[in-house]
Every structure is written in C-alpha cells, then in structure tokens.
PDB file of N, CA and C in Angstrom:
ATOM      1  N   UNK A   1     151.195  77.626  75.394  1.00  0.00           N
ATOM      2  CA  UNK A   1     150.499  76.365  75.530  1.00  0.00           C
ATOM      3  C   UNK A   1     150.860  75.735  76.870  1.00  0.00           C
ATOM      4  N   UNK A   2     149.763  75.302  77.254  1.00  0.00           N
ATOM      5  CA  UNK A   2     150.012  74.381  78.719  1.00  0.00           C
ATOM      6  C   UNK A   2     149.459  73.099  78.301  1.00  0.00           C
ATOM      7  N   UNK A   3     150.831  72.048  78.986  1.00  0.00           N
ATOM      8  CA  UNK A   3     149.836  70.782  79.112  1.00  0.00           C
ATOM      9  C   UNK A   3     149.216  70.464  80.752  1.00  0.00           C
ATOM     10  N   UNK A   4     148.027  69.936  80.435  1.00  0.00           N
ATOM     11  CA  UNK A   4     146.997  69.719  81.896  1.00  0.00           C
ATOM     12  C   UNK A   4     147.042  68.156  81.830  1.00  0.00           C
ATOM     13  N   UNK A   5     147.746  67.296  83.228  1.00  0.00           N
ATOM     14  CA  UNK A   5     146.928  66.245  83.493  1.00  0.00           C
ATOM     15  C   UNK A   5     145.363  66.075  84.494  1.00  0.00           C
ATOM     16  N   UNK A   6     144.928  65.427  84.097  1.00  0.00           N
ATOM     17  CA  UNK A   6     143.218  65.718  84.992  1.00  0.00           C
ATOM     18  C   UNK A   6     142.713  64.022  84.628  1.00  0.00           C
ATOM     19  N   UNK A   7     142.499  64.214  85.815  1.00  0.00           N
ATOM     20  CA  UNK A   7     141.667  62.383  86.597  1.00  0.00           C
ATOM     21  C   UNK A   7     140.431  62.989  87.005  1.00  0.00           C
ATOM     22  N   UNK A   8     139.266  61.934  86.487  1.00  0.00           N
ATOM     23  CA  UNK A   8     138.270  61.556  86.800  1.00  0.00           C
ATOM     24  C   UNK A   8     137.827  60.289  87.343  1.00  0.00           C
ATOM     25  N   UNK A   9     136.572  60.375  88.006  1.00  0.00           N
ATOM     26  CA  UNK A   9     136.450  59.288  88.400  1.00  0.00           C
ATOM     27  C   UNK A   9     135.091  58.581  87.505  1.00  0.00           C
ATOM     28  N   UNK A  10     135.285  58.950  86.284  1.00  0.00           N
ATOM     29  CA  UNK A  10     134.508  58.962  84.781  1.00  0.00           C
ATOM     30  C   UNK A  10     135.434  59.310  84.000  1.00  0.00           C
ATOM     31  N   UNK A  11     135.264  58.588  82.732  1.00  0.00           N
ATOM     32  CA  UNK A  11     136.390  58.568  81.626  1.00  0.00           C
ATOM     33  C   UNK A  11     135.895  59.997  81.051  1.00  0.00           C
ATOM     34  N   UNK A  12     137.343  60.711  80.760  1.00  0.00           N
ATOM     35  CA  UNK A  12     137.067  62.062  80.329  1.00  0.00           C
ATOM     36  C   UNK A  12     136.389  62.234  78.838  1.00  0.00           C
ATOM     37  N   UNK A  13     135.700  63.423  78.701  1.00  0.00           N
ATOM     38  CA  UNK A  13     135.246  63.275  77.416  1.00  0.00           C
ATOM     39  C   UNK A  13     136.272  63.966  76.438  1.00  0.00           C
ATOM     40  N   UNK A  14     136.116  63.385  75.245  1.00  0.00           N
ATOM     41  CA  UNK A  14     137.315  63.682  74.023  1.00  0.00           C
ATOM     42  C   UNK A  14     136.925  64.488  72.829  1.00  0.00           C
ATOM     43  N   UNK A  15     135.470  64.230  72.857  1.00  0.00           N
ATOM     44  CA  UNK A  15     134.715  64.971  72.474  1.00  0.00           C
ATOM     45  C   UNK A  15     133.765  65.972  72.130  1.00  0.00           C
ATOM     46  N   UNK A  16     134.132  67.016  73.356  1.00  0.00           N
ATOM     47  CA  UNK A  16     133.312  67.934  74.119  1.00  0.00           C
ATOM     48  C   UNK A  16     134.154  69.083  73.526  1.00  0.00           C
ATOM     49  N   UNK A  17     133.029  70.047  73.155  1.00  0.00           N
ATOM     50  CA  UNK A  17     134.119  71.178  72.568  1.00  0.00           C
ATOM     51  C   UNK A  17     134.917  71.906  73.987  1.00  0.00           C
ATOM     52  N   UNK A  18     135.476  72.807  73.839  1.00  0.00           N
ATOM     53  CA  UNK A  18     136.426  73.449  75.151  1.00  0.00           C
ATOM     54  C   UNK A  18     137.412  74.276  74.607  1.00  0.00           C
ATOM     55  N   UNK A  19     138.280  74.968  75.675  1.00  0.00           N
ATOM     56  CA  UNK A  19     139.221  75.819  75.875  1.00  0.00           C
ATOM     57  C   UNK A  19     140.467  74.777  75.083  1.00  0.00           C
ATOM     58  N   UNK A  20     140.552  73.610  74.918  1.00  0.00           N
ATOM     59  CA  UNK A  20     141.241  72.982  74.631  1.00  0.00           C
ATOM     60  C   UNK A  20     141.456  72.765  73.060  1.00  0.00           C
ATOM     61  N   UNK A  21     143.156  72.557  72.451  1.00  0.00           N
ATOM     62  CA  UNK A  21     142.838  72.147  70.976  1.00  0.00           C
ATOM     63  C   UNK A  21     142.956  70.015  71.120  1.00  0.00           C
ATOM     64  N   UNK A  22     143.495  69.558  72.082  1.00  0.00           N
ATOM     65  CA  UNK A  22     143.086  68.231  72.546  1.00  0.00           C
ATOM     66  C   UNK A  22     142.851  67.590  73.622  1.00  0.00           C
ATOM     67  N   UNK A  23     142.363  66.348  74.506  1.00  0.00           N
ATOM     68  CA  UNK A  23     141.981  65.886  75.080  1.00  0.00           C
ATOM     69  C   UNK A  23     142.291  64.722  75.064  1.00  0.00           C
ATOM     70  N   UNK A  24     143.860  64.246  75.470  1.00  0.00           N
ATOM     71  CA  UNK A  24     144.117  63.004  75.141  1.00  0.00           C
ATOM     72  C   UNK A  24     143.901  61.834  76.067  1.00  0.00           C
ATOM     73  N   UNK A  25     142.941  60.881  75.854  1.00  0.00           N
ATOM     74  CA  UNK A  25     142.861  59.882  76.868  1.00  0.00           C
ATOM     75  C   UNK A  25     144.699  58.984  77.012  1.00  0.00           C
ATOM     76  N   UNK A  26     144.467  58.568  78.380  1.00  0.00           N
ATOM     77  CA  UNK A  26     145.638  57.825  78.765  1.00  0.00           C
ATOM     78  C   UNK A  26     145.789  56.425  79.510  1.00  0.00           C
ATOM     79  N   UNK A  27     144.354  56.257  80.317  1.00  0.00           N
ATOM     80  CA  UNK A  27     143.800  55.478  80.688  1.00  0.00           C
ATOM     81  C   UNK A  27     142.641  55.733  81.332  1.00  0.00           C
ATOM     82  N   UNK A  28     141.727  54.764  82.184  1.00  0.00           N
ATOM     83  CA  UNK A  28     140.534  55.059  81.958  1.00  0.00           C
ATOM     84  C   UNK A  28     140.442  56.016  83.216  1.00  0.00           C
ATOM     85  N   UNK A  29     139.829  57.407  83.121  1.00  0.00           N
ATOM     86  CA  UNK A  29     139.430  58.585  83.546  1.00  0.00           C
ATOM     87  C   UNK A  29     140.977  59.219  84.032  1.00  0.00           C
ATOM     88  N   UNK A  30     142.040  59.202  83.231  1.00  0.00           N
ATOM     89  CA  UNK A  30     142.678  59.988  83.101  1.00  0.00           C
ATOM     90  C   UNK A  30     143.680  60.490  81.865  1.00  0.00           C
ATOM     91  N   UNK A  31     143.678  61.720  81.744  1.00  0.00           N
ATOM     92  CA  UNK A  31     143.851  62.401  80.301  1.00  0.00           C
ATOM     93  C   UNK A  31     144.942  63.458  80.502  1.00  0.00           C
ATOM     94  N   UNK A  32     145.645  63.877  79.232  1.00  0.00           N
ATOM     95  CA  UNK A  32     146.198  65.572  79.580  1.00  0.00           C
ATOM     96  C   UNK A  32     145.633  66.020  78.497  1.00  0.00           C
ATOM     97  N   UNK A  33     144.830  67.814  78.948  1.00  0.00           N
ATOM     98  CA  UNK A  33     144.429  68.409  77.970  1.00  0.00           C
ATOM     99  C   UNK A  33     146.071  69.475  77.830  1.00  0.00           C
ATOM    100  N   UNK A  34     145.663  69.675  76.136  1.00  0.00           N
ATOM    101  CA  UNK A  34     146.712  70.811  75.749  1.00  0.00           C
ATOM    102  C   UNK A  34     145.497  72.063  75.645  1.00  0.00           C
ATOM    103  N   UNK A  35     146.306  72.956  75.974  1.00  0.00           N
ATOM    104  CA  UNK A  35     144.988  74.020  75.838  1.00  0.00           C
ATOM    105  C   UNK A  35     146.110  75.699  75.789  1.00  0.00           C
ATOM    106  N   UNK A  36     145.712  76.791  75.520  1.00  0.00           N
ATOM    107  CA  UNK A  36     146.320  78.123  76.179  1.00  0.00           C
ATOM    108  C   UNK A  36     145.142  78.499  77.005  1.00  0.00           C
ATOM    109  N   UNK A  37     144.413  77.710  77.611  1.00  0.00           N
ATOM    110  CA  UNK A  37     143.574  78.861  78.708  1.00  0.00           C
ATOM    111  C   UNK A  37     143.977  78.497  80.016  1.00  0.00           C
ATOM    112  N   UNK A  38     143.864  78.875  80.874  1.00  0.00           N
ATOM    113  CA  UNK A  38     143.851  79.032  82.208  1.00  0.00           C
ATOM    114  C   UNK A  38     143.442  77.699  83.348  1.00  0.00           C
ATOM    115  N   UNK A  39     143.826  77.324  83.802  1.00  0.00           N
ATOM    116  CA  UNK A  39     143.593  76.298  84.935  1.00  0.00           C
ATOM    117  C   UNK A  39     142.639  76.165  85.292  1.00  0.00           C
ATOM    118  N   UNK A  40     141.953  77.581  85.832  1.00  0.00           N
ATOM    119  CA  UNK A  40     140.591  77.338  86.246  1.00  0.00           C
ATOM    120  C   UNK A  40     139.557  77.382  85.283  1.00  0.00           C
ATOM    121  N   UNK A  41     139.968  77.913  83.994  1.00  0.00           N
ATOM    122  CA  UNK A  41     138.760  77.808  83.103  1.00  0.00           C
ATOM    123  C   UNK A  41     138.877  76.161  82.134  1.00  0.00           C
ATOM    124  N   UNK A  42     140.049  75.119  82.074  1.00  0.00           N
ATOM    125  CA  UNK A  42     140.275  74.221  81.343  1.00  0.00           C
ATOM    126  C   UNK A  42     139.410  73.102  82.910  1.00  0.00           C
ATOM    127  N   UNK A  43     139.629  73.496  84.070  1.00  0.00           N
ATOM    128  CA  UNK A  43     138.509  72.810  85.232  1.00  0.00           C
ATOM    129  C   UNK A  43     137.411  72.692  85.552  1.00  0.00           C
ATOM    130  N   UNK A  44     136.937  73.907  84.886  1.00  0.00           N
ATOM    131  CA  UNK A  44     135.958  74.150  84.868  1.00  0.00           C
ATOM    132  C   UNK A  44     134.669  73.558  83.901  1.00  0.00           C
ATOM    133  N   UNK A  45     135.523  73.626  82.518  1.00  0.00           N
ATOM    134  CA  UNK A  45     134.584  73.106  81.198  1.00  0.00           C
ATOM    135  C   UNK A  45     134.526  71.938  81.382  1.00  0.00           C
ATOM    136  N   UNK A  46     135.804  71.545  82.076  1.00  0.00           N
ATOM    137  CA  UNK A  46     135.894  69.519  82.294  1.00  0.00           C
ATOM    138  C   UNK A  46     134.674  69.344  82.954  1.00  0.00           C
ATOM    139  N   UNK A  47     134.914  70.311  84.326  1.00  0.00           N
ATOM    140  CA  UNK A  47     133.680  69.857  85.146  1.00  0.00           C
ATOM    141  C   UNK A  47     132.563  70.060  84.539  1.00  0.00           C
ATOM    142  N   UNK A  48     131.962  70.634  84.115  1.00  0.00           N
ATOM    143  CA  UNK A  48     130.507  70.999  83.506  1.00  0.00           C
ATOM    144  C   UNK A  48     130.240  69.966  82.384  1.00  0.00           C
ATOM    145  N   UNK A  49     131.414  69.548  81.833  1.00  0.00           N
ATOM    146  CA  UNK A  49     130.861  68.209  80.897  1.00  0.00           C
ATOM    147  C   UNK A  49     130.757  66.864  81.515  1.00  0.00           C
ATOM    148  N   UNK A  50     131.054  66.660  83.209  1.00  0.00           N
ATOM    149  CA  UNK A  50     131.370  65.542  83.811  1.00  0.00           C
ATOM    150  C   UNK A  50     129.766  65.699  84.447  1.00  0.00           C
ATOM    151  N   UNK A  51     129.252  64.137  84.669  1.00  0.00           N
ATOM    152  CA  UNK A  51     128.013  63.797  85.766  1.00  0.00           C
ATOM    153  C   UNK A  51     128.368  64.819  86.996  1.00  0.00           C
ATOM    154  N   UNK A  52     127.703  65.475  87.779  1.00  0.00           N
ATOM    155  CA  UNK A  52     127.607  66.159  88.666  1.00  0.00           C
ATOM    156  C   UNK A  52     128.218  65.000  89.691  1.00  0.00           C
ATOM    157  N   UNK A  53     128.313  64.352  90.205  1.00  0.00           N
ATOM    158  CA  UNK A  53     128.853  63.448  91.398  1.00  0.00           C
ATOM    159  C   UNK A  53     130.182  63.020  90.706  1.00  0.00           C
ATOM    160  N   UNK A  54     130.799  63.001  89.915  1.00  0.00           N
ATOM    161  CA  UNK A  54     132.037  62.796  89.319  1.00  0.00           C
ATOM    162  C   UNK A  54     132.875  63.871  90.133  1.00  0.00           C
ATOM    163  N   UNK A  55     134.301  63.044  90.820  1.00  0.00           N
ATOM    164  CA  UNK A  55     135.636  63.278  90.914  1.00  0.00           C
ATOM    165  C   UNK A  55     136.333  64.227  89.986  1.00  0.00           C
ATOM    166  N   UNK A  56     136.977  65.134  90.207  1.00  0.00           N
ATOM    167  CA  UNK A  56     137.850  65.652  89.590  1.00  0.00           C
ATOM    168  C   UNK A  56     139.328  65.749  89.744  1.00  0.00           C
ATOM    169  N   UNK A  57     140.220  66.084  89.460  1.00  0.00           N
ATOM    170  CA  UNK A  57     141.554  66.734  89.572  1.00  0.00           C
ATOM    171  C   UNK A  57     141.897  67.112  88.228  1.00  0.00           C
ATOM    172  N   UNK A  58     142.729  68.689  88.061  1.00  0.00           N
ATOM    173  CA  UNK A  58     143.398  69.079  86.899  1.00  0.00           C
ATOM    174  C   UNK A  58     144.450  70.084  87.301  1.00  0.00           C
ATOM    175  N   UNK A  59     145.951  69.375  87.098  1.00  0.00           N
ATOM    176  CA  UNK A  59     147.008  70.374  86.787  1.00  0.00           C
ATOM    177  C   UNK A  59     147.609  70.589  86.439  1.00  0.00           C
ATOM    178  N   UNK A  60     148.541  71.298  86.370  1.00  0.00           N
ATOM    179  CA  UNK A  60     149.518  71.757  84.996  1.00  0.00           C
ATOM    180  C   UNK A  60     151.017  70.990  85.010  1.00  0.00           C
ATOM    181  N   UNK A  61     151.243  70.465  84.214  1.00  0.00           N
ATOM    182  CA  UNK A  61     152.406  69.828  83.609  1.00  0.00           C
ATOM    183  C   UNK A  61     153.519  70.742  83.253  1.00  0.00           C
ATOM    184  N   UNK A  62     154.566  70.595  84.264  1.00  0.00           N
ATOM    185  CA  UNK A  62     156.126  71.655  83.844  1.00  0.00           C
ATOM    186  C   UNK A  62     157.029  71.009  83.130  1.00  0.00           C
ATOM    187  N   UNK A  63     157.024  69.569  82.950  1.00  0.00           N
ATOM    188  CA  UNK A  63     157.876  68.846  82.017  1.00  0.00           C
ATOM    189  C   UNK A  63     157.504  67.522  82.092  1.00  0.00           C
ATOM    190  N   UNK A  64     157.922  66.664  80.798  1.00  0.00           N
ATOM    191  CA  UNK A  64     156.820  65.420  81.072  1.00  0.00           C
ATOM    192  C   UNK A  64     157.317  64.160  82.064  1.00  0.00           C
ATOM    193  N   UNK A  65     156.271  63.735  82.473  1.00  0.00           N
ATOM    194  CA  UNK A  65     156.333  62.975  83.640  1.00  0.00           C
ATOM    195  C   UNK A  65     156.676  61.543  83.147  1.00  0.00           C
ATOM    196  N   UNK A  66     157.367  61.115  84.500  1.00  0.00           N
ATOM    197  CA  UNK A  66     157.535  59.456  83.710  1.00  0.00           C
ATOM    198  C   UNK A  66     156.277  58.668  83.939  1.00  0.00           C
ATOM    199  N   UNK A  67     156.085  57.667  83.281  1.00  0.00           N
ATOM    200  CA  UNK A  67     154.989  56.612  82.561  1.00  0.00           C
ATOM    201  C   UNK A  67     154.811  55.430  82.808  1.00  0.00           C
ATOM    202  N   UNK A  68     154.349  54.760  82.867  1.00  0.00           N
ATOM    203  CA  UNK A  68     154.273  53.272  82.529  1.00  0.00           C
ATOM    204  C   UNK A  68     152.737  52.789  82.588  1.00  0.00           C
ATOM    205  N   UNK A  69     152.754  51.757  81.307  1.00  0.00           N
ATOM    206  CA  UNK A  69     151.274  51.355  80.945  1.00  0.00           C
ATOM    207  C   UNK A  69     150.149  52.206  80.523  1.00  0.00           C
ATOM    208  N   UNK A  70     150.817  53.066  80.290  1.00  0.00           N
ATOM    209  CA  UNK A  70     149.383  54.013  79.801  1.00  0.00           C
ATOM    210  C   UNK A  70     148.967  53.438  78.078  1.00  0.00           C
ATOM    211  N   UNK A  71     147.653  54.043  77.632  1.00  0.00           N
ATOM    212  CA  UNK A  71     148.245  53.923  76.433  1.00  0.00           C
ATOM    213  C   UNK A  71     148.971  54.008  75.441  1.00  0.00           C
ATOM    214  N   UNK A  72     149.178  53.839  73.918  1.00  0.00           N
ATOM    215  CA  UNK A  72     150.585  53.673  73.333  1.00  0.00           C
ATOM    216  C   UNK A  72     150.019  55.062  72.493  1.00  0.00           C
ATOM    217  N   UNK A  73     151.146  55.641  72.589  1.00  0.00           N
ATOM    218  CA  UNK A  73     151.311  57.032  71.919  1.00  0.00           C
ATOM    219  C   UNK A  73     151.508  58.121  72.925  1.00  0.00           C
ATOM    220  N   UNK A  74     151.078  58.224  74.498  1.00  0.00           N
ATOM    221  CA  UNK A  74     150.908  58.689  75.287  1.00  0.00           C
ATOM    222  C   UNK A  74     152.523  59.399  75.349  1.00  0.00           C
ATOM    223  N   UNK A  75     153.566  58.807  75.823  1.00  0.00           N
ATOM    224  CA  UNK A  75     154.984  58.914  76.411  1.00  0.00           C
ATOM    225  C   UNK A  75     155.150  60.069  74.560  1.00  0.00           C
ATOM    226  N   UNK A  76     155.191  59.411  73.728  1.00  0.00           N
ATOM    227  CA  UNK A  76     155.435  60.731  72.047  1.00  0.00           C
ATOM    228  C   UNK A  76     154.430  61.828  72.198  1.00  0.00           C
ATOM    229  N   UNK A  77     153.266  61.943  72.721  1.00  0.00           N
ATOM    230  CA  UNK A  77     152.682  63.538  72.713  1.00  0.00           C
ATOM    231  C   UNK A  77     152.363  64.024  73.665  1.00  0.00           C
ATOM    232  N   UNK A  78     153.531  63.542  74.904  1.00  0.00           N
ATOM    233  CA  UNK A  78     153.640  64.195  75.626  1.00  0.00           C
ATOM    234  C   UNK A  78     155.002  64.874  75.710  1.00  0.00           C
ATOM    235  N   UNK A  79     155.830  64.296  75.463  1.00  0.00           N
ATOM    236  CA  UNK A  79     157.482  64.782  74.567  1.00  0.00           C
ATOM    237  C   UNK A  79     157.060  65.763  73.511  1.00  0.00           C
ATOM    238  N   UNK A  80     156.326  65.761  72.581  1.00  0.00           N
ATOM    239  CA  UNK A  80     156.035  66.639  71.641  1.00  0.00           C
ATOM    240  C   UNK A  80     155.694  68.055  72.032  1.00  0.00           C
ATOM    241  N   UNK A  81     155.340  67.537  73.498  1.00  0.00           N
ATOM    242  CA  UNK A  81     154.465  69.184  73.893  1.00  0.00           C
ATOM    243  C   UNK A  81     155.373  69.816  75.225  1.00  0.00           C
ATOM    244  N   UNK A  82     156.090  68.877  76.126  1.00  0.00           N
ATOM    245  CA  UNK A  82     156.743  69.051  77.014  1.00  0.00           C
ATOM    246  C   UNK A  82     157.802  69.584  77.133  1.00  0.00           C
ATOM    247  N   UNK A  83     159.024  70.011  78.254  1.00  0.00           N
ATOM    248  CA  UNK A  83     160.357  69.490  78.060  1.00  0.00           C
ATOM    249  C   UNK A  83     160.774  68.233  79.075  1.00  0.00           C
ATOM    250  N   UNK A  84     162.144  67.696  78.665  1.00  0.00           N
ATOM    251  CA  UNK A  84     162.231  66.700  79.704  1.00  0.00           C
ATOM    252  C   UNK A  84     162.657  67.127  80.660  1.00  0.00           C
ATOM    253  N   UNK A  85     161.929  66.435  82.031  1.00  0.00           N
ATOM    254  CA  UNK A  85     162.343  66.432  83.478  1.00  0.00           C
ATOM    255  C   UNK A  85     163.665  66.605  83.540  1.00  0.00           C
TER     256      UNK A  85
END
C-alpha cells in the first residue's frame, strides 16, 4: 500500500471509482489517496476525472507529514497508514 498526497486546483473527487480503496479529502483540492497501484496510474485516473484545465500534483508519502488545520480525522488516517517521520 502507498499513501499519495495530490492537490488540485478543483476539489478532488471522492467519489470516482479508481486504482484507489480511498480518497480522503483534507482541504479544499487537496487529498491523500491510499491505493497499491502505481504513481503514474493513481495520476492518471485523478487526471481523467478532473476538468481538463485543472492543476494537478500527486506523490507518494514515505511517512506521515506534519499538519495543521486540515480537516479533523486527517492527522489519525494518516498515522493509521503511515510510519512516523
């Protein structure tokens, strides 16, 4: 399992099927997907579900990052899936 953070410049969709088993929003147009596929294929599905003129970025998470203000639950499932820095 990899966790992916990925910014848009459109709020990601949460609801789009994918390579992914979630899509957690964190604030607005940025998310980490959990997924086992590949970088370029978890960038790819993002992109194809995003407006064509929509911003991207997506990359891979080696341990979880520090936080502040995101939404609440964010900092617990990302510990759940991570190790610490």
């Amino acid at each position: 399992m990899t966790v992916y953070i990925a910014w848009s410049s459109v709020d990601l969709p949460t609801d789009e099927p994918g390579p992914w088993r979630e899509v957690r929003p964190a604030a607005p147009g940025l998310g980490f997907v959990d997924s086992d596929d590949t970088l370029s294929r978890v960038f790819h599905e993002l992109k194809w579900s995003l407006p064509d003129d929509s911003s991207l970025v997506v990359a891979p998470l080696a341990a979880t990052p520090k936080l502040k203000h995101l939404r609440p639950g964010t900092q617990t499932w990302l510990r759940a899936r991570l190790p610490s820095a």
